[in-house]
N, C-alpha and C. Protein backbone atom coordinates (compact mmCIF):
# COMPACT_ATOMS: atom_id res chain seq x y z
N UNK A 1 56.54 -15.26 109.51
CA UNK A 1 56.82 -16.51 110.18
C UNK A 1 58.25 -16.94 109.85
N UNK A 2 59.07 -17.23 110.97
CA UNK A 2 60.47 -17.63 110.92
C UNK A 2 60.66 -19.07 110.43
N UNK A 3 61.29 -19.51 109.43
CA UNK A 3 61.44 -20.65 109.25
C UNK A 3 62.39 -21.65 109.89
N UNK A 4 62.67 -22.87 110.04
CA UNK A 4 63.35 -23.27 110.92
C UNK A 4 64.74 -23.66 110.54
N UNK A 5 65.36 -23.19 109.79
CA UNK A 5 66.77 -22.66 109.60
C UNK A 5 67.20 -21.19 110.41
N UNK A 6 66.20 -19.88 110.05
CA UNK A 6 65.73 -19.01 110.42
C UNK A 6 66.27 -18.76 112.53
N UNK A 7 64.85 -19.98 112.42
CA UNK A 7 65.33 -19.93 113.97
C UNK A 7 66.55 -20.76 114.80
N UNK A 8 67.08 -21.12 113.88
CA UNK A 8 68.05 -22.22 114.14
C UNK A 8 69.04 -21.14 114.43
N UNK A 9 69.02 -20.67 113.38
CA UNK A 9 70.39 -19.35 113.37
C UNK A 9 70.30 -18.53 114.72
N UNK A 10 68.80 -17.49 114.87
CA UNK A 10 69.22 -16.82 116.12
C UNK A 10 69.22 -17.44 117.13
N UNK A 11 68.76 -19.06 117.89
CA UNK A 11 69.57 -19.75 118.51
C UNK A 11 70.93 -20.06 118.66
N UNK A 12 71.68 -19.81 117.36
CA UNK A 12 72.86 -20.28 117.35
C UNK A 12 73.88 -19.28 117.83
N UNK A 13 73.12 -18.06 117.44
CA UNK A 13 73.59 -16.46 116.91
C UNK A 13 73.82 -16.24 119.01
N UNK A 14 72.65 -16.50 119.77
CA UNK A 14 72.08 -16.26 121.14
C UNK A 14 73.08 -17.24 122.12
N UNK A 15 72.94 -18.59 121.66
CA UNK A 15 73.54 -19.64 122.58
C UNK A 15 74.96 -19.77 122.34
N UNK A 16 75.68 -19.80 120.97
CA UNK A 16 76.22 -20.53 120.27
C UNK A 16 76.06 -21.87 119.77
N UNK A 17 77.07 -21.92 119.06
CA UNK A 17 77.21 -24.03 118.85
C UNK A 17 77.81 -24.62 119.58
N UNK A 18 76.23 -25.77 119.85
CA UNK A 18 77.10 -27.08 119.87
C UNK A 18 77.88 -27.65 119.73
N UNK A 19 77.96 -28.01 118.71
CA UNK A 19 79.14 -28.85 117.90
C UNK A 19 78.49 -29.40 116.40
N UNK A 20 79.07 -28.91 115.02
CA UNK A 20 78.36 -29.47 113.87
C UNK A 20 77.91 -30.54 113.98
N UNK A 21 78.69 -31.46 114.77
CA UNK A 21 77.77 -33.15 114.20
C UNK A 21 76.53 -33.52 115.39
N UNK A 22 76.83 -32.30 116.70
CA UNK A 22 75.10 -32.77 116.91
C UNK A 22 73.81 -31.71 116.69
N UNK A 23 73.13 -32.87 116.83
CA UNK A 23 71.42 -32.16 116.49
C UNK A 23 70.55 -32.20 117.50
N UNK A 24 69.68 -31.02 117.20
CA UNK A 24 68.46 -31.47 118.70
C UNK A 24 68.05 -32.26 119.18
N UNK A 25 67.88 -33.47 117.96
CA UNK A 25 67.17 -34.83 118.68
C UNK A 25 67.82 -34.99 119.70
N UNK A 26 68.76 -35.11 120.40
CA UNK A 26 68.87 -36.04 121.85
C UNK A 26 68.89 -34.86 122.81
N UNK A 27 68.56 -33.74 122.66
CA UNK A 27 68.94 -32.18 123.78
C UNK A 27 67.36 -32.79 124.20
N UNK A 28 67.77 -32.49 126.16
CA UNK A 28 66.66 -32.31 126.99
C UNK A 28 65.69 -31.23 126.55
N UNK A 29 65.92 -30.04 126.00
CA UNK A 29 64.97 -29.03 125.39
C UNK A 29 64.10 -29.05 124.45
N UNK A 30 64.10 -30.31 123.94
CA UNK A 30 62.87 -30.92 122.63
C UNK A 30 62.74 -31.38 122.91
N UNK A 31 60.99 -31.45 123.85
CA UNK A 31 59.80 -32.15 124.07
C UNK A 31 58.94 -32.30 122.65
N UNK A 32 58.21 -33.11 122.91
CA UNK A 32 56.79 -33.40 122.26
C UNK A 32 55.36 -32.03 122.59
N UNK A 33 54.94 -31.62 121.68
CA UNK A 33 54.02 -30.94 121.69
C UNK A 33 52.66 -31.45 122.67
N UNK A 34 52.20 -30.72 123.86
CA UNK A 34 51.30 -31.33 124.56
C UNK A 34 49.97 -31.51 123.59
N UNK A 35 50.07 -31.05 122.70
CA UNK A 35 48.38 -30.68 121.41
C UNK A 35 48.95 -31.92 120.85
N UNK A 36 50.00 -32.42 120.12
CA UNK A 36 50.17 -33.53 119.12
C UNK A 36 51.32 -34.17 119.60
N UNK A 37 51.56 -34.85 120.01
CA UNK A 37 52.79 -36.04 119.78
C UNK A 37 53.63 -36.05 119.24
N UNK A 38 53.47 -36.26 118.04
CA UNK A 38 54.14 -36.12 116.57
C UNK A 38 54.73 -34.79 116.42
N UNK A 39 54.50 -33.71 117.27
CA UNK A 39 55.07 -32.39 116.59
C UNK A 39 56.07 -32.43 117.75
N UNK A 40 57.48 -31.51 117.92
CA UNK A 40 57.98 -31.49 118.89
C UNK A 40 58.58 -29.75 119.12
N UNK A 41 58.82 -29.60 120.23
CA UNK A 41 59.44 -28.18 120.05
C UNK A 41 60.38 -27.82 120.75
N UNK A 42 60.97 -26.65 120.93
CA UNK A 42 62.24 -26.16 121.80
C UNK A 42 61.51 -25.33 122.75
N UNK A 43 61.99 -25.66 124.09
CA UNK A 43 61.67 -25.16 125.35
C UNK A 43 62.45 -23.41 125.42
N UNK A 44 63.20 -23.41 124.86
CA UNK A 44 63.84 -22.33 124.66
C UNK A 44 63.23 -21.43 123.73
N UNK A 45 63.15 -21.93 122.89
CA UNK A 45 62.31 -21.37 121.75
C UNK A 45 61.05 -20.72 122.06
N UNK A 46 60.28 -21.92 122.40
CA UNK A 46 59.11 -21.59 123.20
C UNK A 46 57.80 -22.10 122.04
N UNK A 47 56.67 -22.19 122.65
CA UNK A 47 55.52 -23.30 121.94
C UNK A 47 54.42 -22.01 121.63
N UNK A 48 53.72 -21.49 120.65
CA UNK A 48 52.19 -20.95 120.52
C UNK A 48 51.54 -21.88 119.62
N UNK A 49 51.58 -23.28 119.87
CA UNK A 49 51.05 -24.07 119.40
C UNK A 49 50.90 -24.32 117.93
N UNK A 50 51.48 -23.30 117.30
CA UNK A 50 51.37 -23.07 115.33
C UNK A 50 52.34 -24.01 114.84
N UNK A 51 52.84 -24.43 113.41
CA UNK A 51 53.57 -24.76 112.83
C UNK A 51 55.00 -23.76 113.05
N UNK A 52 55.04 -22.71 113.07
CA UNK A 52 55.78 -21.44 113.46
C UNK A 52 56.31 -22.01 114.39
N UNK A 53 56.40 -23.00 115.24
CA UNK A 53 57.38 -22.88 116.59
C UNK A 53 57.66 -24.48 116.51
N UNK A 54 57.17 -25.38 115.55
CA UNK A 54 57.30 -27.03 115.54
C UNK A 54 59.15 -26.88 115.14
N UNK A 55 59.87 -27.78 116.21
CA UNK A 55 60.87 -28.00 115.82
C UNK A 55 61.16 -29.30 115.70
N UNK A 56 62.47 -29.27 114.28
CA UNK A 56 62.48 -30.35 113.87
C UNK A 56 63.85 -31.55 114.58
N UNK A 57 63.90 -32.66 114.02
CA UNK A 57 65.23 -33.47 115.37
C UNK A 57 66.61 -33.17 114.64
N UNK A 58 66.49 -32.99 113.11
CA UNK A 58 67.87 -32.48 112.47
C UNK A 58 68.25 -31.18 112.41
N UNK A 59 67.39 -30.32 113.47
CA UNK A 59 68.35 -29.11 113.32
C UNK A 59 69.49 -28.84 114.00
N UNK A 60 70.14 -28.16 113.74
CA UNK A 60 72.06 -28.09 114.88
C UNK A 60 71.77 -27.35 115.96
N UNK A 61 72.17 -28.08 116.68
CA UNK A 61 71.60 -27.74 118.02
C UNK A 61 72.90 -26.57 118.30
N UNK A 62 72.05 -25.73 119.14
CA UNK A 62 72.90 -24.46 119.71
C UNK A 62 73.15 -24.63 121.16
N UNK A 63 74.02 -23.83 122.11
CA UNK A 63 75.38 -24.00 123.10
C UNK A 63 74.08 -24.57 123.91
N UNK A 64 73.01 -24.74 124.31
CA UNK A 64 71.96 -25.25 124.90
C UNK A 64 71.71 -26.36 125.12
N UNK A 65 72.23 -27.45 124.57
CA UNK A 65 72.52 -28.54 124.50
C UNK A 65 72.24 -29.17 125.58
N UNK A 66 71.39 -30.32 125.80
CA UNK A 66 71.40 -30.73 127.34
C UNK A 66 72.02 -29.73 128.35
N UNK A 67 71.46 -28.34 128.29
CA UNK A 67 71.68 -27.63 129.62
C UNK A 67 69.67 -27.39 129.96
N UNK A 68 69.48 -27.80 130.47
CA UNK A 68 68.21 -27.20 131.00
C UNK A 68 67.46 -25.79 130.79
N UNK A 69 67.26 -25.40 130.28
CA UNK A 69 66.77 -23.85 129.79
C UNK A 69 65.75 -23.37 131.25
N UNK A 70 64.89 -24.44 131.70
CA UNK A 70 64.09 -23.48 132.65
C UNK A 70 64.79 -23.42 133.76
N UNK A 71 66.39 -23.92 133.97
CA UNK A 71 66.96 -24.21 135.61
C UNK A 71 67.86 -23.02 135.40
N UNK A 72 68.23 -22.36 133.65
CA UNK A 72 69.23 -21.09 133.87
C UNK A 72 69.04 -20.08 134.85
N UNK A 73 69.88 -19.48 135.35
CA UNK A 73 70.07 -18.08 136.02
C UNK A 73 70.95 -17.46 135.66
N UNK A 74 70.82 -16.64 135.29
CA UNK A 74 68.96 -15.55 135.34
C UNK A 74 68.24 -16.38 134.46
N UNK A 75 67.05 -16.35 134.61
CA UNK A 75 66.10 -16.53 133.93
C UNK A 75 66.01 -16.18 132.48
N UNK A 76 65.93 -16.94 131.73
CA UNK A 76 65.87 -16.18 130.38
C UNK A 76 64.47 -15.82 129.70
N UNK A 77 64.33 -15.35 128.49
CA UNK A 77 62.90 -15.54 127.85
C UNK A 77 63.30 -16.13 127.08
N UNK A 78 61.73 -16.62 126.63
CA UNK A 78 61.84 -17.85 125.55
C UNK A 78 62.16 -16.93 123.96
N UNK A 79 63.17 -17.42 123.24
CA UNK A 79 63.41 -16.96 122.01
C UNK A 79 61.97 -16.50 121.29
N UNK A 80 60.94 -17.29 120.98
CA UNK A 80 59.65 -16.77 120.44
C UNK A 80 59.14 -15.18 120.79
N UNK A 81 59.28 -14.92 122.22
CA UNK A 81 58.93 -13.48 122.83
C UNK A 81 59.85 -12.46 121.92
N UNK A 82 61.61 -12.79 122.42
CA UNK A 82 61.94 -11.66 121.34
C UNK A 82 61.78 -11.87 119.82
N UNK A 83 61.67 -12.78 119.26
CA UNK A 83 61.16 -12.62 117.81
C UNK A 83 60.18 -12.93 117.29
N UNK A 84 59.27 -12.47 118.11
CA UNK A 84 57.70 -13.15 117.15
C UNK A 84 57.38 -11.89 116.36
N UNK A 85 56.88 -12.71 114.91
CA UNK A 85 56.62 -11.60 113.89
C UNK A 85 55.48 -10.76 114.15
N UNK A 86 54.81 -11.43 115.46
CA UNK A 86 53.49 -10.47 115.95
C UNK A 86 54.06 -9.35 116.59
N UNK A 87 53.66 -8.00 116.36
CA UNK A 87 54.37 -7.12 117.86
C UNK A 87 52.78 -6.64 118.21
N UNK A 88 53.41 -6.36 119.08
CA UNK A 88 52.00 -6.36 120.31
C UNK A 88 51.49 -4.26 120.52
N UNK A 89 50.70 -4.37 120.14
CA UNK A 89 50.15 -2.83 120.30
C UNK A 89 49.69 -2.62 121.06
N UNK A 90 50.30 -1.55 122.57
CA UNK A 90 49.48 -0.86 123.74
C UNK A 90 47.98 -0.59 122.90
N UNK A 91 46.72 -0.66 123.92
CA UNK A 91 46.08 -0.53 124.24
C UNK A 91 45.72 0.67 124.82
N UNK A 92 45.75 2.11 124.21
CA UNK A 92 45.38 2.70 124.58
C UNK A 92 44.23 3.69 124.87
N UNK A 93 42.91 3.17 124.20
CA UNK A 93 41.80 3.59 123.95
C UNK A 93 40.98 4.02 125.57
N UNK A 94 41.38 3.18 126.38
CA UNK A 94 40.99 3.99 127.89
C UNK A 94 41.77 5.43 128.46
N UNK A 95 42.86 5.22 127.69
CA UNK A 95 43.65 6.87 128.29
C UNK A 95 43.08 7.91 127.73
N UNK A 96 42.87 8.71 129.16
CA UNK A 96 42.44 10.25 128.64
C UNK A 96 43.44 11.45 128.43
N UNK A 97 43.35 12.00 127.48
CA UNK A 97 44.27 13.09 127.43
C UNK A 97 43.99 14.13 128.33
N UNK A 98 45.07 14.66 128.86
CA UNK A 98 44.65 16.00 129.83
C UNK A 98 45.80 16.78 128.90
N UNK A 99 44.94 18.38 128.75
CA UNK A 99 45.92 19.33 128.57
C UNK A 99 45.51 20.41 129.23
N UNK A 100 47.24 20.96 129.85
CA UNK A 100 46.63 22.02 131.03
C UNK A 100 47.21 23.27 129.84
């Protein structure tokens, strides 16, 4: 699980900076968690509802800044997809082997 310095960085590393003296709190991209109120997160980032993706209002916001993340083109993915500490294992128990 990425901590939120962690993810602050490959936001920062991905978008660039902002600017040191601002923070997420006022970026259009930190909503409120639809499960809690109180929790909030980055649209960019992206939500699986865990503590793992709760973002906080003092982190430094990256080049994202009041730009809209779902209106970019191209389309981006949400930061969570490329770094979630889950990786995802094909399914391959229906494939049959053929050997000729």
């Amino acid at each position: 699980m990425l901590g939120q310095t962690q993810r602050s960085s490959l936001m920062i590393k991905e978008y660039g900076r902002a600017s040191k003296s601002i923070y997420c709190k006022g970026c259009c991209n930190l909503h409120c968690r639809k499960t809690n109120k109180n929790e909030k997160v980055c649209i960019a980032w992206g939500d699986d509802d865990t503590k793992a993706t709760e973002w906080k209002d003092d982190a430094t916001s990256c080049g994202l800044y009041n730009t809209a993340f779902l209106s970019l083109t191209p389309a981006r993915k949400q930061m969570m997809d490329l770094y979630s500490s889950k990786k995802k294992v094909a399914d391959n128990s229906n494939e049959q082997l053929t050997i000729f």
